[in-house]
PDB file of N, CA and C in Angstrom:
ATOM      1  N   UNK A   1      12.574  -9.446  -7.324  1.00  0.00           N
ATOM      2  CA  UNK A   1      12.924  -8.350  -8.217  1.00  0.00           C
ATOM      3  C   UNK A   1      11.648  -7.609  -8.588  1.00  0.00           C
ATOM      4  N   UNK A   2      11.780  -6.565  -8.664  1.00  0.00           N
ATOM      5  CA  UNK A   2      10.382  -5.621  -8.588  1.00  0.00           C
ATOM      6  C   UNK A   2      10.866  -5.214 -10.227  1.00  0.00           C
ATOM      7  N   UNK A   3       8.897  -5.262 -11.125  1.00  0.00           N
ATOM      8  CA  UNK A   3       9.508  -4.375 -12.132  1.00  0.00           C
ATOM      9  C   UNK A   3       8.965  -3.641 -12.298  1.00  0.00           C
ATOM     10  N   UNK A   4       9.695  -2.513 -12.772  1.00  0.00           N
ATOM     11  CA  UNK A   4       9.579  -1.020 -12.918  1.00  0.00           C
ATOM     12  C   UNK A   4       9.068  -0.191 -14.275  1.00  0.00           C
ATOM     13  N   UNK A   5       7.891   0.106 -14.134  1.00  0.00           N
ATOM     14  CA  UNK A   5       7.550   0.593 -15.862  1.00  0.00           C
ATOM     15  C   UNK A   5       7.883   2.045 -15.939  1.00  0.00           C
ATOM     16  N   UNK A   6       8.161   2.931 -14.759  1.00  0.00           N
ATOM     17  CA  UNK A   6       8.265   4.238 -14.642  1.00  0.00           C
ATOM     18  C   UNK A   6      10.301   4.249 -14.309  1.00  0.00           C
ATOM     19  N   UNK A   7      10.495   4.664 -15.096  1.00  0.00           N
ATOM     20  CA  UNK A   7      11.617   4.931 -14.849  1.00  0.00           C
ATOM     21  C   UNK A   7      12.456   5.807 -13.196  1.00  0.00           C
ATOM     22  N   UNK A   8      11.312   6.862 -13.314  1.00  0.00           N
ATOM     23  CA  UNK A   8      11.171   7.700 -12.466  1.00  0.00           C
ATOM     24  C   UNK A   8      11.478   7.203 -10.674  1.00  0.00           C
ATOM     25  N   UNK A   9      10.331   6.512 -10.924  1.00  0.00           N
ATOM     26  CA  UNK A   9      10.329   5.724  -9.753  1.00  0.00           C
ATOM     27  C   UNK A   9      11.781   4.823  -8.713  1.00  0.00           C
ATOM     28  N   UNK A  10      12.688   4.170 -10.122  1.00  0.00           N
ATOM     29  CA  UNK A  10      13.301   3.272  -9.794  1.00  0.00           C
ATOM     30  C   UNK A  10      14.233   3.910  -8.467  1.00  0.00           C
ATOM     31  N   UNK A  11      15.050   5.312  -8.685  1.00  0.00           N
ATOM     32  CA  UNK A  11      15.910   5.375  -7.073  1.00  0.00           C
ATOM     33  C   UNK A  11      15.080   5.149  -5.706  1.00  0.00           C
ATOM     34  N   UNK A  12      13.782   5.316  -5.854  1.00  0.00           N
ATOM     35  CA  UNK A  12      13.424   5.215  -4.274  1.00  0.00           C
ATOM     36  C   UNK A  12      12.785   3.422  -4.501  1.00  0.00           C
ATOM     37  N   UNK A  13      12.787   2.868  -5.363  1.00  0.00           N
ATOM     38  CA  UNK A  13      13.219   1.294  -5.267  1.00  0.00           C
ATOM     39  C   UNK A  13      14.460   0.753  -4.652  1.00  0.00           C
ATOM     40  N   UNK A  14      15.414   1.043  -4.509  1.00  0.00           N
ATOM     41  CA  UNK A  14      17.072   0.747  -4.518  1.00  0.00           C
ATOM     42  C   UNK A  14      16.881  -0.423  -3.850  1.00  0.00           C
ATOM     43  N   UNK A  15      16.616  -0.205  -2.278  1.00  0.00           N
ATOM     44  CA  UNK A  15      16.126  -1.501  -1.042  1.00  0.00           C
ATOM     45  C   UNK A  15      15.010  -1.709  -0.829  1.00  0.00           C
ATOM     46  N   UNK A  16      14.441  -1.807  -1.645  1.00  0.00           N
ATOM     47  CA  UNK A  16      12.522  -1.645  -0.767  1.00  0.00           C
ATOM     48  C   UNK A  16      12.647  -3.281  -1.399  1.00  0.00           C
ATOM     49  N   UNK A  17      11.570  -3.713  -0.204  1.00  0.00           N
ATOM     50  CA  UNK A  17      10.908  -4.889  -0.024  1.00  0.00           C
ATOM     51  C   UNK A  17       9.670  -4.695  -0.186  1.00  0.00           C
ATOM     52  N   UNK A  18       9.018  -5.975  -0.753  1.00  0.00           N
ATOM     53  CA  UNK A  18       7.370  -5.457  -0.991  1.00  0.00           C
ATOM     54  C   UNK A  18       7.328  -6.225   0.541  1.00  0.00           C
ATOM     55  N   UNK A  19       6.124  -5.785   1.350  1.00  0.00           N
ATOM     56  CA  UNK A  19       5.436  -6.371   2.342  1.00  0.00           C
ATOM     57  C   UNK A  19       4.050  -6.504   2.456  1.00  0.00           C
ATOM     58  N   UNK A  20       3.009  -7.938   2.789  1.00  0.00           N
ATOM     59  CA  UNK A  20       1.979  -8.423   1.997  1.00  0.00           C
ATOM     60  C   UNK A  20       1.500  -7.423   3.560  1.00  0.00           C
ATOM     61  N   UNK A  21       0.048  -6.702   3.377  1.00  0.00           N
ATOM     62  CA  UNK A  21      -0.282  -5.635   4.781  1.00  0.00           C
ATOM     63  C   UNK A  21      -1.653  -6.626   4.977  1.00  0.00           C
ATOM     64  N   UNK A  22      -2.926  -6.844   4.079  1.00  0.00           N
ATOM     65  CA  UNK A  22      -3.159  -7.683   4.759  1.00  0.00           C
ATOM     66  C   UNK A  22      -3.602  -8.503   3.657  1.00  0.00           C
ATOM     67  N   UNK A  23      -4.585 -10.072   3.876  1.00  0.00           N
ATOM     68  CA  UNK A  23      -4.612 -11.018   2.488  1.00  0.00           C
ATOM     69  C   UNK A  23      -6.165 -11.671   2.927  1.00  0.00           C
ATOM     70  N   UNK A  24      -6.889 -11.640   1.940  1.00  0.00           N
ATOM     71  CA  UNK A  24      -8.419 -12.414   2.136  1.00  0.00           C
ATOM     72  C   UNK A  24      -8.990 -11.777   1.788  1.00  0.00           C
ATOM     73  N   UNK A  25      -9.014 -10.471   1.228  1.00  0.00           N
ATOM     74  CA  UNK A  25      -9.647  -8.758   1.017  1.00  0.00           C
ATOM     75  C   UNK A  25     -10.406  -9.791  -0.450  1.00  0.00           C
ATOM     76  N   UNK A  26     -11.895  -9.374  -0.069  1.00  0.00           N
ATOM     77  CA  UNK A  26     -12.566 -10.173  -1.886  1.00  0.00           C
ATOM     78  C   UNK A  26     -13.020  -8.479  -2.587  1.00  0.00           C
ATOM     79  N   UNK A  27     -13.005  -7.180  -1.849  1.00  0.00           N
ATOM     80  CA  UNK A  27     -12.871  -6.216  -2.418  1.00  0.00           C
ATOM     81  C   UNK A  27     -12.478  -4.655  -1.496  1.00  0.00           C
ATOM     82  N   UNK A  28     -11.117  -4.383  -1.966  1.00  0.00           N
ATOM     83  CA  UNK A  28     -10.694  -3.770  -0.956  1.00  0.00           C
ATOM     84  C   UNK A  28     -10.181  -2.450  -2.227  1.00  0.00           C
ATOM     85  N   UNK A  29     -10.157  -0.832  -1.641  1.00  0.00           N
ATOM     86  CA  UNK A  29      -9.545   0.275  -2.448  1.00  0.00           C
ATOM     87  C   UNK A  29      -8.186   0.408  -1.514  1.00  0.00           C
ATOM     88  N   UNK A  30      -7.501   1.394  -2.206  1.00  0.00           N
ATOM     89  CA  UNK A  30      -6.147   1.928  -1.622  1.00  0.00           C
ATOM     90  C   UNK A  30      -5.034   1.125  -2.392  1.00  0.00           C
ATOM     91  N   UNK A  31      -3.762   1.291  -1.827  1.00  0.00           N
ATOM     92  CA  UNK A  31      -4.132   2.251   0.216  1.00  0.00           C
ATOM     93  C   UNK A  31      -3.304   3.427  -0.600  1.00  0.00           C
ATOM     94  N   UNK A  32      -3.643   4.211   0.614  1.00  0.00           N
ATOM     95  CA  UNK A  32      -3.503   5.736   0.667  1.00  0.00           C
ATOM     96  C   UNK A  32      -2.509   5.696   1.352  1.00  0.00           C
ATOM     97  N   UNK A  33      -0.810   6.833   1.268  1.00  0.00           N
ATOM     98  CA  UNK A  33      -0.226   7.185   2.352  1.00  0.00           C
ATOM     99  C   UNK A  33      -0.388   8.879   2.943  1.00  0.00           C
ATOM    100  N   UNK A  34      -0.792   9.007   4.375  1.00  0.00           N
ATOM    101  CA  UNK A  34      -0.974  10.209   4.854  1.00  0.00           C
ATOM    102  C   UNK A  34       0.524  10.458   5.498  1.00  0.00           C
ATOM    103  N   UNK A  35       0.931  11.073   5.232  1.00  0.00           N
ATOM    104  CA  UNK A  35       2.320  11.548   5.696  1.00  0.00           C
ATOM    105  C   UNK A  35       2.086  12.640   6.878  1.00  0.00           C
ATOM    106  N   UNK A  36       1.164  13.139   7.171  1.00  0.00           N
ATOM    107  CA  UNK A  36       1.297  13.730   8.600  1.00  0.00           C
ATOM    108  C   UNK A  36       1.001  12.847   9.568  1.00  0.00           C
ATOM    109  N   UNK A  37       0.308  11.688   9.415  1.00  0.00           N
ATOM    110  CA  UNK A  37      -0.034  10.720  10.060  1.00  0.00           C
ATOM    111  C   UNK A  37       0.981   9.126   9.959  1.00  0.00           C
ATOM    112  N   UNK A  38       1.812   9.494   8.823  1.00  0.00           N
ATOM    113  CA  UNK A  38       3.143   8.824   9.319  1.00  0.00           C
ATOM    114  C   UNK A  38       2.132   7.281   9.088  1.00  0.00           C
ATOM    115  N   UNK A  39       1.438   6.907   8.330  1.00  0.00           N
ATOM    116  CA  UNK A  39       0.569   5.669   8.006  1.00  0.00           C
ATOM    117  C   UNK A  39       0.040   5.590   6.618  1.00  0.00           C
ATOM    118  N   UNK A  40      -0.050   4.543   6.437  1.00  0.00           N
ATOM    119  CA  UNK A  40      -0.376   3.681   5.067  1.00  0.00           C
ATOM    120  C   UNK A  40      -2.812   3.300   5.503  1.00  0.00           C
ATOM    121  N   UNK A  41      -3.455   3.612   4.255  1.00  0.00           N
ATOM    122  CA  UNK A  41      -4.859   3.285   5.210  1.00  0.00           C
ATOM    123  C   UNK A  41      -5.234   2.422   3.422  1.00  0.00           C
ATOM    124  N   UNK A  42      -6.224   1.363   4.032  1.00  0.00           N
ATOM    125  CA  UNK A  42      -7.064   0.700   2.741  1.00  0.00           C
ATOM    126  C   UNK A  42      -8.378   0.671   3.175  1.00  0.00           C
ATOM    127  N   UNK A  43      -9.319   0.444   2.268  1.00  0.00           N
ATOM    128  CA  UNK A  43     -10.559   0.013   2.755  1.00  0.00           C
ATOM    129  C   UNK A  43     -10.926  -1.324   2.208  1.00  0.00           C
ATOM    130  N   UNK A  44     -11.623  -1.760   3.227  1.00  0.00           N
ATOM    131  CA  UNK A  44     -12.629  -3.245   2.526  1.00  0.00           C
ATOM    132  C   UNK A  44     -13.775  -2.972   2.235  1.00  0.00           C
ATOM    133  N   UNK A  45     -14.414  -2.621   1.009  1.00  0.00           N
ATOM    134  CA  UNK A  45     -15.687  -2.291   0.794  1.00  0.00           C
ATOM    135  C   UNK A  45     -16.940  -3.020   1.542  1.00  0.00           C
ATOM    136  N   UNK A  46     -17.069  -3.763   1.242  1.00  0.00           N
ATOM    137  CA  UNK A  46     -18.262  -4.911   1.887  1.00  0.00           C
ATOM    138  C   UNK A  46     -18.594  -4.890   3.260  1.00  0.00           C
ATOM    139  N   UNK A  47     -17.233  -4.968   4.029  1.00  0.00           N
ATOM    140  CA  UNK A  47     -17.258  -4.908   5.524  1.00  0.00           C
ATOM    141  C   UNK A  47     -17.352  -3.612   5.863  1.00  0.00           C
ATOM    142  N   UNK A  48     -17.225  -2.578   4.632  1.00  0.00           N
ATOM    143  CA  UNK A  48     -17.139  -0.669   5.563  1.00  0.00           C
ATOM    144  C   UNK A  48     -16.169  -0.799   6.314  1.00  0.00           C
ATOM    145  N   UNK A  49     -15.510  -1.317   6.054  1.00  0.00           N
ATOM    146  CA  UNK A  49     -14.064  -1.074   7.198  1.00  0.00           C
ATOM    147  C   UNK A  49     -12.916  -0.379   6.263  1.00  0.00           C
ATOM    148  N   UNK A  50     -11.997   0.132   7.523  1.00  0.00           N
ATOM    149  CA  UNK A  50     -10.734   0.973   6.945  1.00  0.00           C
ATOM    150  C   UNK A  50     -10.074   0.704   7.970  1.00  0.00           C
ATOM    151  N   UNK A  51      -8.364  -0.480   7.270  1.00  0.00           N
ATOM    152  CA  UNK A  51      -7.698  -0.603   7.989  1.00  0.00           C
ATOM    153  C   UNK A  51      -6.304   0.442   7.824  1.00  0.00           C
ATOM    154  N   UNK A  52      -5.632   0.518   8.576  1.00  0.00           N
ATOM    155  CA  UNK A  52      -4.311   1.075   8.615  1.00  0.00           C
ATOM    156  C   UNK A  52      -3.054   0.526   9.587  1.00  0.00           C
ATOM    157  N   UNK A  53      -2.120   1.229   8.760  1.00  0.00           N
ATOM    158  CA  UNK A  53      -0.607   1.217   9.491  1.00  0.00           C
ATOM    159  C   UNK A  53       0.115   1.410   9.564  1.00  0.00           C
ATOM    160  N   UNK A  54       1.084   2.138  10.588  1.00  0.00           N
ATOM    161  CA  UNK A  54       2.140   2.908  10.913  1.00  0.00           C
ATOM    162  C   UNK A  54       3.351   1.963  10.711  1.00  0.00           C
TER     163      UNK A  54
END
């Protein structure tokens, strides 16, 4: 059960599942969704990396 502090939010909750994208991150920003690019992106600070996914 997901909870919801924004009211707003709750119709595009209806079916959503949370899904874990990735796990071990000791400092990671995001994620960002780009909608022309149809993908979800985070970064791992430390490593300079930026993962993503469609």
């Amino acid at each position: 059960m997901n909870q919801v502090f924004d009211a707003r939010l709750q119709p595009m909750l209806q079916d959503a599942q949370l899904e874990r994208l990735c796990n071990g991150a000791t400092w990671s920003e995001g994620p960002v969704w780009l909608r022309e690019d149809d993908c979800v992106l985070w970064s791992a600070i430390p490593n300079k990396a930026i993962w993503g996914r469609n």
